[in-house]
Protein backbone atom coordinates (compact mmCIF):
# COMPACT_ATOMS: atom_id res chain seq x y z
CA UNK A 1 41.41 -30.33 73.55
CA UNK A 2 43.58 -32.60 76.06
CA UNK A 3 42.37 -35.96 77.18
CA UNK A 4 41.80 -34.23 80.27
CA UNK A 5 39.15 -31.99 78.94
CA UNK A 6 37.45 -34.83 77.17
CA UNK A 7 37.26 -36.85 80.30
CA UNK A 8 35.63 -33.99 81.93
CA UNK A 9 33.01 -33.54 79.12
CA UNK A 10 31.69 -36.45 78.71
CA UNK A 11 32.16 -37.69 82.10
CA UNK A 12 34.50 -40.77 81.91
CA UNK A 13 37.87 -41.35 83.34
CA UNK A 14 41.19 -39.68 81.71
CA UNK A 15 42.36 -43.53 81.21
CA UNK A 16 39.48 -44.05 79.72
CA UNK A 17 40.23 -41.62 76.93
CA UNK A 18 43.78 -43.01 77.11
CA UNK A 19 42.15 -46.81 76.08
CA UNK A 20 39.96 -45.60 73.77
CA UNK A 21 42.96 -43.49 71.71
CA UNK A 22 44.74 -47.10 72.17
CA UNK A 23 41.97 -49.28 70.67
CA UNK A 24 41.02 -46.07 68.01
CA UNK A 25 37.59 -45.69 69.43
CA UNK A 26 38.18 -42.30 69.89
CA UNK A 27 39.43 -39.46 67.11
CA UNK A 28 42.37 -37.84 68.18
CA UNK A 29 45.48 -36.30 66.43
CA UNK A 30 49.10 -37.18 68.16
CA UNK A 31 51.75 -34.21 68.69
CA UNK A 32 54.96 -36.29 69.14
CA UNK A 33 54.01 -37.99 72.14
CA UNK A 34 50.93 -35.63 73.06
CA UNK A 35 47.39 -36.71 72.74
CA UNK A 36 45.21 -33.96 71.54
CA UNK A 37 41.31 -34.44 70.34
CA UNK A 38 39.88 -31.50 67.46
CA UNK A 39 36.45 -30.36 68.78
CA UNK A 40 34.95 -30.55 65.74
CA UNK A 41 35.74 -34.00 65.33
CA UNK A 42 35.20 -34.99 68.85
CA UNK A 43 31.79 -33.51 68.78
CA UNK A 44 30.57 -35.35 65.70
CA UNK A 45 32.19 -38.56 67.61
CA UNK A 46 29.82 -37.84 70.52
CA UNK A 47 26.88 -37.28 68.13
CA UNK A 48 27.33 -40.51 66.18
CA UNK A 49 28.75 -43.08 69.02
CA UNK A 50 28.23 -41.48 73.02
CA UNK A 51 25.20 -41.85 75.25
CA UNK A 52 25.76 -40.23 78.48
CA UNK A 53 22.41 -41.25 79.38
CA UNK A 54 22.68 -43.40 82.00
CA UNK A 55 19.89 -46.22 83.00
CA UNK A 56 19.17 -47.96 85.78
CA UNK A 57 18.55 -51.79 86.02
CA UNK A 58 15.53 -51.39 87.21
CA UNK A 59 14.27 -49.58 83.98
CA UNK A 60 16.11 -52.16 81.85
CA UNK A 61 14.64 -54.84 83.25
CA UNK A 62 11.54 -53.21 83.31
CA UNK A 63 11.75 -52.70 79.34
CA UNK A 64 13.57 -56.04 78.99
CA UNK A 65 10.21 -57.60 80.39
CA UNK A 66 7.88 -55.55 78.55
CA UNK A 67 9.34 -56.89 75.20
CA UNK A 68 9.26 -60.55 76.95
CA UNK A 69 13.02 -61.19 76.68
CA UNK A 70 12.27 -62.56 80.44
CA UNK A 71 13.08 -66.16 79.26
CA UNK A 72 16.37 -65.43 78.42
CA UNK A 73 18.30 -63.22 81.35
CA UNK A 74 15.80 -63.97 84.26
């Protein structure tokens, strides 16, 4: 798959693929100077480290409160 590809499927920006091959966040496999990502291996990456969830402040604070963290961020 091409960085391209992987931006697209889990909804991030291309240089965000790009700094995450940098820092070795991400599994990838280099072709001379092309970037290329094995689905299989990709996939179990998203399994194990990738929440495209996304959650809004108002239910983090919301939980934040709940569990009476309160004292410490408000």
């Amino acid at each position: 798959m091409t960085a391209k590809q992987v931006s697209e499927l889990i909804e991030v920006k291309r240089s965000t693929i790009y700094q995450w091959v940098h820092e070795g966040f991400i599994p990838y496999v280099k072709l001379g100077k092309t970037v290329r990502f094995k689905k299989a291996e990709l996939f179990r990456w998203i399994d194990k480290n990738y929440r495209k969830e996304r959650v809004s402040f108002k239910t983090v604070e919301k939980t934040l409160r709940k569990k009476s963290f309160q004292r410490e961020f408000f």
